[in-house]
C-alpha atoms as a PDB file:
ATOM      1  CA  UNK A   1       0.633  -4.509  26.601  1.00  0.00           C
ATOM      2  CA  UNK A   2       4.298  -3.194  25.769  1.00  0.00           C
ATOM      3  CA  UNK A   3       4.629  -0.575  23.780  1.00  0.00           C
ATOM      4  CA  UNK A   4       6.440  -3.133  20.826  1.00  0.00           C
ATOM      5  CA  UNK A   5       3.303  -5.214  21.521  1.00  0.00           C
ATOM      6  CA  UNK A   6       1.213  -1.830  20.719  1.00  0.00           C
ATOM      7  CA  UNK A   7       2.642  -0.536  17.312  1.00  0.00           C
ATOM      8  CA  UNK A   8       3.143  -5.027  15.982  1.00  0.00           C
ATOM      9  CA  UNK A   9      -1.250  -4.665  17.283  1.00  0.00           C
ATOM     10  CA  UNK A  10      -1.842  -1.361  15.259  1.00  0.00           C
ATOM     11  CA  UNK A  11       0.007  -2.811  12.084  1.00  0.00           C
ATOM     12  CA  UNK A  12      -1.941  -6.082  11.992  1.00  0.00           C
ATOM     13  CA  UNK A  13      -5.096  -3.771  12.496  1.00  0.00           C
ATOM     14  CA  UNK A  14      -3.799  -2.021   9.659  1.00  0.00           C
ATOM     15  CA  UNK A  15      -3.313  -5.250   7.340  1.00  0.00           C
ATOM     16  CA  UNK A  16      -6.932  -6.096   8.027  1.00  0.00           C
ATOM     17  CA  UNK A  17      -8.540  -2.895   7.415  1.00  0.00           C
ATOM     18  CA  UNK A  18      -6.366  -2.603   3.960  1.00  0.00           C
ATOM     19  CA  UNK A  19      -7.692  -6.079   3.095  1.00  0.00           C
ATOM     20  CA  UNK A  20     -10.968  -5.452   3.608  1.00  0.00           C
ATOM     21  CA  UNK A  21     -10.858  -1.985   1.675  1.00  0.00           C
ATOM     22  CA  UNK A  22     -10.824   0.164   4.329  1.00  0.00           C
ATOM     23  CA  UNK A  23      -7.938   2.710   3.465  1.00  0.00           C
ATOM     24  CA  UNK A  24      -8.829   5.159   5.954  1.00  0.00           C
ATOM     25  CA  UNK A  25      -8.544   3.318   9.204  1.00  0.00           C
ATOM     26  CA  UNK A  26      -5.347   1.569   7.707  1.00  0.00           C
ATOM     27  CA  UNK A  27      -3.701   4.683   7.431  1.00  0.00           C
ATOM     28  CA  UNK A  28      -4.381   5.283  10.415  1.00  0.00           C
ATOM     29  CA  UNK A  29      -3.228   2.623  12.187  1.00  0.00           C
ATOM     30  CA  UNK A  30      -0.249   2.219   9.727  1.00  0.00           C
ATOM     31  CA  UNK A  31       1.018   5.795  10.797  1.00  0.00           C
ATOM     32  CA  UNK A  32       0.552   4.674  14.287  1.00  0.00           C
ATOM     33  CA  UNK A  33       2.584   1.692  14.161  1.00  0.00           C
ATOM     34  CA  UNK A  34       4.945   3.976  12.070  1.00  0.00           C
ATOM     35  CA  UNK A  35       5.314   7.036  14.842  1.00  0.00           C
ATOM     36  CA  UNK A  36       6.074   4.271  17.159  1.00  0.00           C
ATOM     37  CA  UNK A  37       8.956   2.506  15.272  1.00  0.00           C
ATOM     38  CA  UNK A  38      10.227   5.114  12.579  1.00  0.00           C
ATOM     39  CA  UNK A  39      13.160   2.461  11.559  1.00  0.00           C
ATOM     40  CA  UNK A  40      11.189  -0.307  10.694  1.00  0.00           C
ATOM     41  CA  UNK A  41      11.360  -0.614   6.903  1.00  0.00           C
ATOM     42  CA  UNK A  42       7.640  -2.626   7.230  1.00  0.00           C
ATOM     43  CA  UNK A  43       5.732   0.020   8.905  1.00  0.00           C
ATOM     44  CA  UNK A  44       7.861   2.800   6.365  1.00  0.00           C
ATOM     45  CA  UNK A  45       6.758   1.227   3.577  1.00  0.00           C
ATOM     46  CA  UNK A  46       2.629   0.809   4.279  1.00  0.00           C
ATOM     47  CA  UNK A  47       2.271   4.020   6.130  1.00  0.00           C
ATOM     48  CA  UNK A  48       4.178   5.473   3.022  1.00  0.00           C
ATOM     49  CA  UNK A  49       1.309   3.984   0.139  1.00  0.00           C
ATOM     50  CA  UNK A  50      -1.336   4.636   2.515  1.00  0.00           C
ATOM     51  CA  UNK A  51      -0.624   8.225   2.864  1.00  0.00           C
ATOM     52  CA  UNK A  52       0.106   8.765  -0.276  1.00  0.00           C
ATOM     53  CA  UNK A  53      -3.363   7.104  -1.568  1.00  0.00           C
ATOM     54  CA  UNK A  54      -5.647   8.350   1.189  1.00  0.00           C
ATOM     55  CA  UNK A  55      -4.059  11.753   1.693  1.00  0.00           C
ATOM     56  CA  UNK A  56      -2.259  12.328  -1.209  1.00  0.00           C
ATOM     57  CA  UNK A  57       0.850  13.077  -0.132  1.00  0.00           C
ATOM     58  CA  UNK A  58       3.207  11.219  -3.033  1.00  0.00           C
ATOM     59  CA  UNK A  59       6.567  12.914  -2.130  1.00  0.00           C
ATOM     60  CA  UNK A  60       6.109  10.955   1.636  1.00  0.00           C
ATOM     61  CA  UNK A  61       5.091   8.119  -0.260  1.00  0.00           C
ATOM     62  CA  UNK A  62       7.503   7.573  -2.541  1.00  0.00           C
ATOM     63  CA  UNK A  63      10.364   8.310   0.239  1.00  0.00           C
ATOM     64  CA  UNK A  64       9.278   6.214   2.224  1.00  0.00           C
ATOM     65  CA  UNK A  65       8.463   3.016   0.612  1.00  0.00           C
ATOM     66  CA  UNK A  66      12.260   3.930  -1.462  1.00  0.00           C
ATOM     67  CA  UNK A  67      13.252   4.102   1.885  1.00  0.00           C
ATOM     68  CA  UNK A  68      11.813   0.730   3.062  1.00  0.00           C
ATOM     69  CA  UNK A  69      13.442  -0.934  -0.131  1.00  0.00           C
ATOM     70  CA  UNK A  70      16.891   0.550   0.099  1.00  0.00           C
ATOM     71  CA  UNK A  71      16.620  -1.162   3.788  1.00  0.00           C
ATOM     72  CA  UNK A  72      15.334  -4.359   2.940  1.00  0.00           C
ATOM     73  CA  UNK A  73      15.393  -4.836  -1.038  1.00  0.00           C
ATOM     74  CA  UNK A  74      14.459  -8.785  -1.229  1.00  0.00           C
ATOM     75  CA  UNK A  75      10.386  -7.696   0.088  1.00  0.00           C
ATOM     76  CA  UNK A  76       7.852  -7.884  -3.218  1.00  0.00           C
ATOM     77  CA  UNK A  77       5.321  -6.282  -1.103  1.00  0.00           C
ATOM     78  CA  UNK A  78       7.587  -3.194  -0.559  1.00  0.00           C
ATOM     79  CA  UNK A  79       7.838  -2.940  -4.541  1.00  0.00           C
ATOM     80  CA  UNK A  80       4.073  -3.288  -4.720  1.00  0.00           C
ATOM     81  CA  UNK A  81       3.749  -0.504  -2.085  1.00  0.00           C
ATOM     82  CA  UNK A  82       5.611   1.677  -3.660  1.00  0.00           C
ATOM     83  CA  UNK A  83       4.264   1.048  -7.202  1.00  0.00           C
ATOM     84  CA  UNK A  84       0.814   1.847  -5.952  1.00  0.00           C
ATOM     85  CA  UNK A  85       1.651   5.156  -5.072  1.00  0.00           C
ATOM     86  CA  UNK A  86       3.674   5.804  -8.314  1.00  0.00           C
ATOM     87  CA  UNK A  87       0.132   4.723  -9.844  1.00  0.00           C
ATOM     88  CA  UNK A  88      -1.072   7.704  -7.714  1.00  0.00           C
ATOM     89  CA  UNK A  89       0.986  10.466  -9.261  1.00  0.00           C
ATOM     90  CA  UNK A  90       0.469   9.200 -12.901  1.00  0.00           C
ATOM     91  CA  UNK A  91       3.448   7.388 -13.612  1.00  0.00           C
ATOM     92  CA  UNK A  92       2.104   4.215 -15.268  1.00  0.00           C
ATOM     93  CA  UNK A  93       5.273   3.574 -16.723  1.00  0.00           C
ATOM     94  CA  UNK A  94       7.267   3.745 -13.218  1.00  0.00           C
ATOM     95  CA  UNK A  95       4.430   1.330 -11.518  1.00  0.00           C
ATOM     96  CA  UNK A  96       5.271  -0.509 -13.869  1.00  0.00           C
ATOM     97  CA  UNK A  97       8.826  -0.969 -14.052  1.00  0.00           C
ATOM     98  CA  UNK A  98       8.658  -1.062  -9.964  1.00  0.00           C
ATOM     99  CA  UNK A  99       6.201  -4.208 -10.667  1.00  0.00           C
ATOM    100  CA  UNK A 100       8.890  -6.328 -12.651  1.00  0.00           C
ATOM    101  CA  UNK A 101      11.271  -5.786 -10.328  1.00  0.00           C
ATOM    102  CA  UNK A 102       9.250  -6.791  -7.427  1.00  0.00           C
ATOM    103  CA  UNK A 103       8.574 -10.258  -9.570  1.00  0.00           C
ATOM    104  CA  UNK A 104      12.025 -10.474 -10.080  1.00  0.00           C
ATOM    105  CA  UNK A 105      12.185 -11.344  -6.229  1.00  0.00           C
ATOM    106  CA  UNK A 106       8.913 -13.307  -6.069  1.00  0.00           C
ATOM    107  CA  UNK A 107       7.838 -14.313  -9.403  1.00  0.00           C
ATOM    108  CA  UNK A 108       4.371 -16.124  -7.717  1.00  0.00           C
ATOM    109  CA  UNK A 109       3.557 -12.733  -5.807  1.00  0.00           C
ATOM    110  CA  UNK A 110      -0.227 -12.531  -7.186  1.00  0.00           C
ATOM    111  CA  UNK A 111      -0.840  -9.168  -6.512  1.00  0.00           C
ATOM    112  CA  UNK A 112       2.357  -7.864  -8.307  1.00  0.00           C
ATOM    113  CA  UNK A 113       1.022 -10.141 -11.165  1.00  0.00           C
ATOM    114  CA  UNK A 114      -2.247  -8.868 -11.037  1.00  0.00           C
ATOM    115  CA  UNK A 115      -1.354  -5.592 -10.991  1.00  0.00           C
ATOM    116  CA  UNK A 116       0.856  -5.878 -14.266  1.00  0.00           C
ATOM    117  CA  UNK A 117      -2.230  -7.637 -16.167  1.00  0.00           C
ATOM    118  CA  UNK A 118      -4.486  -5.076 -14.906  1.00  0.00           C
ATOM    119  CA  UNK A 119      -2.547  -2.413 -16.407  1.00  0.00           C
ATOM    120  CA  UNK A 120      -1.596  -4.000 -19.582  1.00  0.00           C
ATOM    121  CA  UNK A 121       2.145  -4.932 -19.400  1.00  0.00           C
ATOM    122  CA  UNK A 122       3.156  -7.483 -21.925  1.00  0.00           C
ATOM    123  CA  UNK A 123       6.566  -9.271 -21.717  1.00  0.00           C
ATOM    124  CA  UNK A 124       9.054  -8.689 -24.793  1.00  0.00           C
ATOM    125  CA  UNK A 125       8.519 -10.621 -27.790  1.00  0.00           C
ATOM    126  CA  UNK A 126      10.125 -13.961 -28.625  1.00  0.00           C
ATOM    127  CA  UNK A 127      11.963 -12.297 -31.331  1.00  0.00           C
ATOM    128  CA  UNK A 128      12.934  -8.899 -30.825  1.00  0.00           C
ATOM    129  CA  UNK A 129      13.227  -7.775 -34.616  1.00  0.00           C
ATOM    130  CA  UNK A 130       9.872  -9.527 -35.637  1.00  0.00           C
ATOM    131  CA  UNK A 131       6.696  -7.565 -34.956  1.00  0.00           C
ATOM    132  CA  UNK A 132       4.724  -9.257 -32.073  1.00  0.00           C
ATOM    133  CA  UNK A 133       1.814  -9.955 -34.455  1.00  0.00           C
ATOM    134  CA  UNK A 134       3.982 -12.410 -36.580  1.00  0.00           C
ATOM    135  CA  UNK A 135       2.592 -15.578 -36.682  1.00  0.00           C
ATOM    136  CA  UNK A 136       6.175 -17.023 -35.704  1.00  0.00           C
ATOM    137  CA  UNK A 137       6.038 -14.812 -32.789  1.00  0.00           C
ATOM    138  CA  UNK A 138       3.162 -15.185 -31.601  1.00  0.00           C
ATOM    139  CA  UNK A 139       2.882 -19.076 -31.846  1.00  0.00           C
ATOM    140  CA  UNK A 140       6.280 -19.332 -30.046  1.00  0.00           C
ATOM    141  CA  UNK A 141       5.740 -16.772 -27.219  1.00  0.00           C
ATOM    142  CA  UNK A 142       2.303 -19.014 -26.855  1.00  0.00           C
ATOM    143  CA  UNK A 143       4.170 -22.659 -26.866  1.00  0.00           C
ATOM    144  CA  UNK A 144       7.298 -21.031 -24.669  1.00  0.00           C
ATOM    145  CA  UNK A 145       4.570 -19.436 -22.014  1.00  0.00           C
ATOM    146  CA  UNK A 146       2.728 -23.016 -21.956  1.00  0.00           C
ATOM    147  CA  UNK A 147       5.311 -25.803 -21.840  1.00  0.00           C
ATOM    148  CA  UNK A 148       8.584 -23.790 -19.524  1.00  0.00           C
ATOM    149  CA  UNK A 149       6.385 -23.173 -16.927  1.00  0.00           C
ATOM    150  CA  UNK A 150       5.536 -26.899 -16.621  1.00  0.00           C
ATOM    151  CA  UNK A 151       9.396 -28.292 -17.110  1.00  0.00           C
ATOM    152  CA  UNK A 152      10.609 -25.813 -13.862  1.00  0.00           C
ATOM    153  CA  UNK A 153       7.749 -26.790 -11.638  1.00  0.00           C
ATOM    154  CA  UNK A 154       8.490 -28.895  -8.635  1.00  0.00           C
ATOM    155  CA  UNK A 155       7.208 -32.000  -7.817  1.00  0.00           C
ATOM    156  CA  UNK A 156       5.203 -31.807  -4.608  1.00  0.00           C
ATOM    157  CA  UNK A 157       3.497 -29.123  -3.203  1.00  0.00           C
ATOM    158  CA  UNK A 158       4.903 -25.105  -3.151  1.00  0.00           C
ATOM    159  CA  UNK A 159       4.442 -23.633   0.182  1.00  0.00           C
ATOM    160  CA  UNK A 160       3.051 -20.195   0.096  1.00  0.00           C
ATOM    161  CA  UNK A 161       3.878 -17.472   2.403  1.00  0.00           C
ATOM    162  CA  UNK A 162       2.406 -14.859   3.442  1.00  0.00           C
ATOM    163  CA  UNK A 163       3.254 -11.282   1.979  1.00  0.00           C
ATOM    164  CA  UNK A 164       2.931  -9.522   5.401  1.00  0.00           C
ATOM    165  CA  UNK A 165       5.306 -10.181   8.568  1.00  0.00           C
ATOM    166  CA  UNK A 166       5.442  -7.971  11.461  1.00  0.00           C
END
């Protein structure tokens, strides 16, 4: 095995074992892949949330997954990365901010969405100067979020890629 073929090996280990909820071992294997290839914006930005999450260490964390963006700013998952770890050091309204701008490049990224719903973000109401509990508001924001959706939809079927390349 080459030594490329080593570090792509210990990042797909480290994919799996991040899936499957194992944080430890991925950081592990994501700083491996990372010591081996120290350029590669990928292995910056997982080895970057992982450490920061298992070990704490939010300063590497959040240079490294800026790092990873700055390098290649059209990934979602790097914006997810590095929203995690500002999760980490408190700063909801940071993760949060990262979040939306990571949709902005892949609206359909589920995790991104997931993570905005599971920490409460609401979009801007219809009308900016109404309250969001006015009944105009709120029937409008719920006719707009039901009907656009289905007018910019394609006809056939929307391939989905995967979030993680090597």
């Amino acid at each position: 095995m080459t030594a490329r073929e080593d570090h792509t090996e210990s990042f797909r280990l480290g994919t799996r074992h991040l899936k499957e909820g194992r944080l430890d071992e991925a950081a592990r294997a994501f700083e491996k892949a990372y010591m081996a290839d120290r350029e590669k914006p990928l292995y910056m930005s997982y080895y970057g949330m992982c450490a920061a999450l298992k070990w704490g260490k939010i300063g590497m964390g959040l240079e490294l997954c800026t790092r990873a963006i700055k390098r290649e700013y059209k990934r979602a998952e790097y914006y997810l990365n590095l929203g995690k770890v500002y999760l980490e050091a408190g700063n909801k309204k940071g993760a949060i901010t990262v979040f939306k701008k990571g949709l902005s490049i892949d609206p359909e990224h589920d995790e991104l969405n997931e993570m905005l719903v599971g920490l409460g973000a609401r979009k801007r109401a219809i009308i900016p100067f109404l309250k969001r509990s006015n009944p105009l508001n709120k029937h409008l924001g719920i006719f707009l979020r039901c009907t656009l959706p289905a007018l910019f939809k394609s006809k056939g079927p929307r391939k989905k890629e995967t979030n993680v390349k090597a």
